[in-house]
Protein backbone atom coordinates (compact mmCIF):
# COMPACT_ATOMS: atom_id res chain seq x y z
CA UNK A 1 0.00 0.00 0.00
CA UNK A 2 1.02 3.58 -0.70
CA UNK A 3 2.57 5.48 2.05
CA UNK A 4 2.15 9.27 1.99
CA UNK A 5 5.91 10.50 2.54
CA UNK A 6 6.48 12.55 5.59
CA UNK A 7 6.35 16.32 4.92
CA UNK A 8 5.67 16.25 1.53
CA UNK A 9 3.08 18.70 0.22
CA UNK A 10 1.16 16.48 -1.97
CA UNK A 11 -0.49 19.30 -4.03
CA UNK A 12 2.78 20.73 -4.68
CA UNK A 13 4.38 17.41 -6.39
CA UNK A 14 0.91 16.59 -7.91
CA UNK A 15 1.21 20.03 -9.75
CA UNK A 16 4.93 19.17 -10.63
CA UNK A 17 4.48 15.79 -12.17
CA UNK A 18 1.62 17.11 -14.50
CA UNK A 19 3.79 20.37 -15.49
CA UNK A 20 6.31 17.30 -16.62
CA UNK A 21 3.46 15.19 -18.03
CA UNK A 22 2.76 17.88 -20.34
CA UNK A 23 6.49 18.42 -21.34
CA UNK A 24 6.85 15.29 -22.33
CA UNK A 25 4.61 16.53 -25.86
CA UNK A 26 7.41 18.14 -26.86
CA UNK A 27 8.39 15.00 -27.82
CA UNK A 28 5.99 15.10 -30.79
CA UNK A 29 6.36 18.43 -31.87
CA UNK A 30 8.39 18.41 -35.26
CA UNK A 31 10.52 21.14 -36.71
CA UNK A 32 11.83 21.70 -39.87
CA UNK A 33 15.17 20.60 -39.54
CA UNK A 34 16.56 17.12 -40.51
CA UNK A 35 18.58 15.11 -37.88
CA UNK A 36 22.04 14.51 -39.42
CA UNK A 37 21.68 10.58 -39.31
CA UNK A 38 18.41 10.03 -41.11
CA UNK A 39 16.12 10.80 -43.29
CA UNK A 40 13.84 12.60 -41.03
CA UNK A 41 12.48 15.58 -38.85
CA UNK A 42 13.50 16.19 -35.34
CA UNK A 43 11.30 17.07 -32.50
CA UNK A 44 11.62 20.08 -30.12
CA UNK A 45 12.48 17.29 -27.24
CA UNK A 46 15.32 16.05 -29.42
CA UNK A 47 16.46 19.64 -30.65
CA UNK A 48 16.47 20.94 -26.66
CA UNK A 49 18.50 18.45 -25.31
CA UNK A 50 21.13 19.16 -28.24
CA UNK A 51 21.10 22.51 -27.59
CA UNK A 52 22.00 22.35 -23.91
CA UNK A 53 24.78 19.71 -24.86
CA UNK A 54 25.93 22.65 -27.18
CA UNK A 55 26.03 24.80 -24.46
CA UNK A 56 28.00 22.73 -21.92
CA UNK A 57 30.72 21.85 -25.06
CA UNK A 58 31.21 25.06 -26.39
CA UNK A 59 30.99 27.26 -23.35
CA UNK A 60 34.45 28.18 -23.83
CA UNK A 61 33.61 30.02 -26.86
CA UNK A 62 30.61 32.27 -24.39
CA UNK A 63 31.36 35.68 -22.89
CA UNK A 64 33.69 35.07 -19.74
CA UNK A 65 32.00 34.29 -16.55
CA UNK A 66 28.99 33.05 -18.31
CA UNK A 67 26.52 31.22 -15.64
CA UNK A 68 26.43 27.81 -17.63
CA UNK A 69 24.27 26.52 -15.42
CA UNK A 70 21.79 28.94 -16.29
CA UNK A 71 22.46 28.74 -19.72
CA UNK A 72 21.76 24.72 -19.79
CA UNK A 73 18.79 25.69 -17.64
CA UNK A 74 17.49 28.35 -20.67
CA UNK A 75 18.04 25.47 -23.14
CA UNK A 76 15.95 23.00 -21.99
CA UNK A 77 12.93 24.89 -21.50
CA UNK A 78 13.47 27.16 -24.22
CA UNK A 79 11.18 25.38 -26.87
CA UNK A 80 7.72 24.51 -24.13
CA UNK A 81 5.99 26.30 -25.25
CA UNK A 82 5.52 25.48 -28.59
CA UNK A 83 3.47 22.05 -27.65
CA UNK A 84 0.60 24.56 -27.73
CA UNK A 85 2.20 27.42 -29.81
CA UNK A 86 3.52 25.01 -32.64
CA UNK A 87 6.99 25.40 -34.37
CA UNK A 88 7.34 28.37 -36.64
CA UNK A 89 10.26 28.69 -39.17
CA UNK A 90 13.26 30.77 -38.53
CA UNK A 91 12.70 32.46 -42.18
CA UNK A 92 9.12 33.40 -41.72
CA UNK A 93 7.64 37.02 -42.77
CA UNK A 94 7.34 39.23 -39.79
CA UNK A 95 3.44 38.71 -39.19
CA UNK A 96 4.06 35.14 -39.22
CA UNK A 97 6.56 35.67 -36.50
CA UNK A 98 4.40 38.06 -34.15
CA UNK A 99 1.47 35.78 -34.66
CA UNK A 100 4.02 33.09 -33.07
CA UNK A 101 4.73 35.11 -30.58
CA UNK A 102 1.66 36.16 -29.06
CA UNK A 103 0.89 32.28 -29.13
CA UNK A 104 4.13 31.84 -27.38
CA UNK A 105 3.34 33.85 -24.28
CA UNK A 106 -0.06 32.01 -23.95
CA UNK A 107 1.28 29.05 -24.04
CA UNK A 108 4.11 29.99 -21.67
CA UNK A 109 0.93 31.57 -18.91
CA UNK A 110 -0.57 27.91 -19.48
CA UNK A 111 2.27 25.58 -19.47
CA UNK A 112 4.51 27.27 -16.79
CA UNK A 113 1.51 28.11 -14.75
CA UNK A 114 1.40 24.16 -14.62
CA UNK A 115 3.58 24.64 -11.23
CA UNK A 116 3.32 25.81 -8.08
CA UNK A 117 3.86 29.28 -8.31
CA UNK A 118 7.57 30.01 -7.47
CA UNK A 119 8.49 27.11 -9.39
CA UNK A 120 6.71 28.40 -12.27
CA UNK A 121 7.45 31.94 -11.94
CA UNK A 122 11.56 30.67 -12.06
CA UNK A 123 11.11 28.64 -15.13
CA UNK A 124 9.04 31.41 -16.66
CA UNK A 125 11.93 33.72 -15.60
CA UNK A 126 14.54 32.05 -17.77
CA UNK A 127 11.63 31.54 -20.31
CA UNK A 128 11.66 35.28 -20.72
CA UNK A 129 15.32 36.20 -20.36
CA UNK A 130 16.06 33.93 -23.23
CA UNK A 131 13.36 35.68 -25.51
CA UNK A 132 15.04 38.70 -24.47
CA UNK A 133 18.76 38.31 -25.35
CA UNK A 134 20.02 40.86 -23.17
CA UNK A 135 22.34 38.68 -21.01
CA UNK A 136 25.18 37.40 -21.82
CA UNK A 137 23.89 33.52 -21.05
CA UNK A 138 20.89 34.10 -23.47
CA UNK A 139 22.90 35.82 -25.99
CA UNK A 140 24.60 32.59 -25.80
CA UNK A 141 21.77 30.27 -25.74
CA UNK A 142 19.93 31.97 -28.90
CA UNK A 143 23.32 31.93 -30.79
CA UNK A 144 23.35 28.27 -30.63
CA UNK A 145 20.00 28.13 -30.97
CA UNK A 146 20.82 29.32 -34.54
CA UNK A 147 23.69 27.50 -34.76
CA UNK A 148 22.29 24.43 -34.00
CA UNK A 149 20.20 24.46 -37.22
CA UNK A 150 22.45 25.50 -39.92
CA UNK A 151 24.90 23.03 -38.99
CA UNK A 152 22.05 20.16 -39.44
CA UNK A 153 21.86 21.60 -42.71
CA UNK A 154 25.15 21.53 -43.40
CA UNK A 155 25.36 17.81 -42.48
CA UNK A 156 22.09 17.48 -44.54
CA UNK A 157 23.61 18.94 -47.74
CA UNK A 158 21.10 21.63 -46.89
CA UNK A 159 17.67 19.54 -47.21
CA UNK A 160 15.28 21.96 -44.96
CA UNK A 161 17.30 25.37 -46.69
CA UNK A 162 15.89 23.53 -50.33
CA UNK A 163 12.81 22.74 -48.94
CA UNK A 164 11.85 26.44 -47.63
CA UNK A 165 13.51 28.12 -50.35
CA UNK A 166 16.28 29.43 -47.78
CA UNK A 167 19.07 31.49 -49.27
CA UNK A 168 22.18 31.90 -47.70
CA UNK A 169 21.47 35.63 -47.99
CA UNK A 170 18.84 34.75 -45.82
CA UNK A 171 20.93 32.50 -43.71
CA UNK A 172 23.81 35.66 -43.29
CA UNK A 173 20.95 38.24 -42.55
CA UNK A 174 18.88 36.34 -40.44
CA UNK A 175 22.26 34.35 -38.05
CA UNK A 176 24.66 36.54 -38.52
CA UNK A 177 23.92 39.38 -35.46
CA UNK A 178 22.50 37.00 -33.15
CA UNK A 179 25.82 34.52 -33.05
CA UNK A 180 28.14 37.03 -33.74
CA UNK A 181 27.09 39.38 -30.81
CA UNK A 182 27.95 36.18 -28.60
CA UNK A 183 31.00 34.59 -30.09
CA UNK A 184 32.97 35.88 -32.86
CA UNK A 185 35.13 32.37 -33.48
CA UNK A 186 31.61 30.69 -33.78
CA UNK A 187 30.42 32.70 -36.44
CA UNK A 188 33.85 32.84 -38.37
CA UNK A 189 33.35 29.18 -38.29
CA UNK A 190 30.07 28.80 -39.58
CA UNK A 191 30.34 31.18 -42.26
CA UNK A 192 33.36 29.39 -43.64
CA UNK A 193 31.04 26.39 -43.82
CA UNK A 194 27.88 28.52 -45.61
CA UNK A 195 30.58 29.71 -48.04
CA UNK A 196 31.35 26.03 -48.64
CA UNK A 197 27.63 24.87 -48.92
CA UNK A 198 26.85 27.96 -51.34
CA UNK A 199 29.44 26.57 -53.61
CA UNK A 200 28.10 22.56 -53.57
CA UNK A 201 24.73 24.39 -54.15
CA UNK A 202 23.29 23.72 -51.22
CA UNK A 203 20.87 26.69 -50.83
CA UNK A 204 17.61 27.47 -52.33
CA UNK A 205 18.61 30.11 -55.63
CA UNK A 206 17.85 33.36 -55.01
């Protein structure tokens, strides 16, 4: 028979376990990127739990005295809400993107307000500070954030950049200030690799 643990606040954990209930849908949301291994679309679980490995193996390449723990924290809860907000691309038009984001912050109310109240208002916290960019850990986050997918397409021979009709006009315009404003070698990098795929015609023609 079940024994109640002592001290325990029951409603508390109750409130906990469905907040993670519900996370686990991000398992079945799908985004447009291709995992580098097969012929097939990632989810948002799959694509968080990349990103925060990111984060913990290229944290040398952060701001100094970036909070990594933090960071990791910002990755993994990053992408929530879009089990009710849905996955949007990168390279949509700008209505497309503030329609997105208005269903963003509903879904963050619903999702985050899941928890008990501190707990919620915390993961909300980092929630919004990522959204924000204006610290140095979610400058960092975001970067790789953007990072993350043009490097699947670079390992794809650029299969989701094809698909959408990406450039790598685009790609520069859209990547460029967001990774660059948190690590210079990490853009150099990547743009030596666009520069590569733009010559194995790997972009959509502008």
């Amino acid at each position: 028979m079940h024994r109640e643990a002592r001290g325990v606040d029951q409603g508390r954990l109750e409130r906990q376990l469905e907040f993670l209930r519900e996370a686990d849908k991000l398992k079945s949301i799908l985004r447009r990127s291709r995992v580098s291994f097969a012929d097939r679309r990632e989810n948002d679980a799959e694509h968080s739990w990349h990103l925060a490995l990111m984060v913990m193996t290229l944290v040398e390449y952060a701001e100094p005295g970036i909070d990594l723990l933090r960071t990791l924290q910002m990755a993994l809860v990053h992408d929530i809400v879009e089990i009710d907000a849905g996955d949007t691309i990168a390279y949509a038009s700008a209505a497309e993107q503030a329609a997105q984001a208005e269903r963003e912050q509903a879904a963050a109310e619903r999702l985050f307000g899941l928890l008990p109240p501190d707990q919620g208002a915390r993961i909300r916290a980092l929630f919004d500070e990522f959204e924000a960019r204006r610290t140095p850990e979610a400058r960092f986050a975001r970067a790789l954030d953007r990072a993350q997918a043009i490097l699947q397409n670079l390992h794809t021979a650029g299969a989701a950049w094809q698909q959408s009709g990406v450039t790598v006009t685009m790609v520069r315009e859209l990547n460029q200030p967001t990774i660059l404003a948190a690590s210079a070698a990490l853009w150099e990098h990547i743009d030596g690799r666009l520069a590569e795929a733009e010559a194995r015609g790997w972009f959509a023609k502008g």
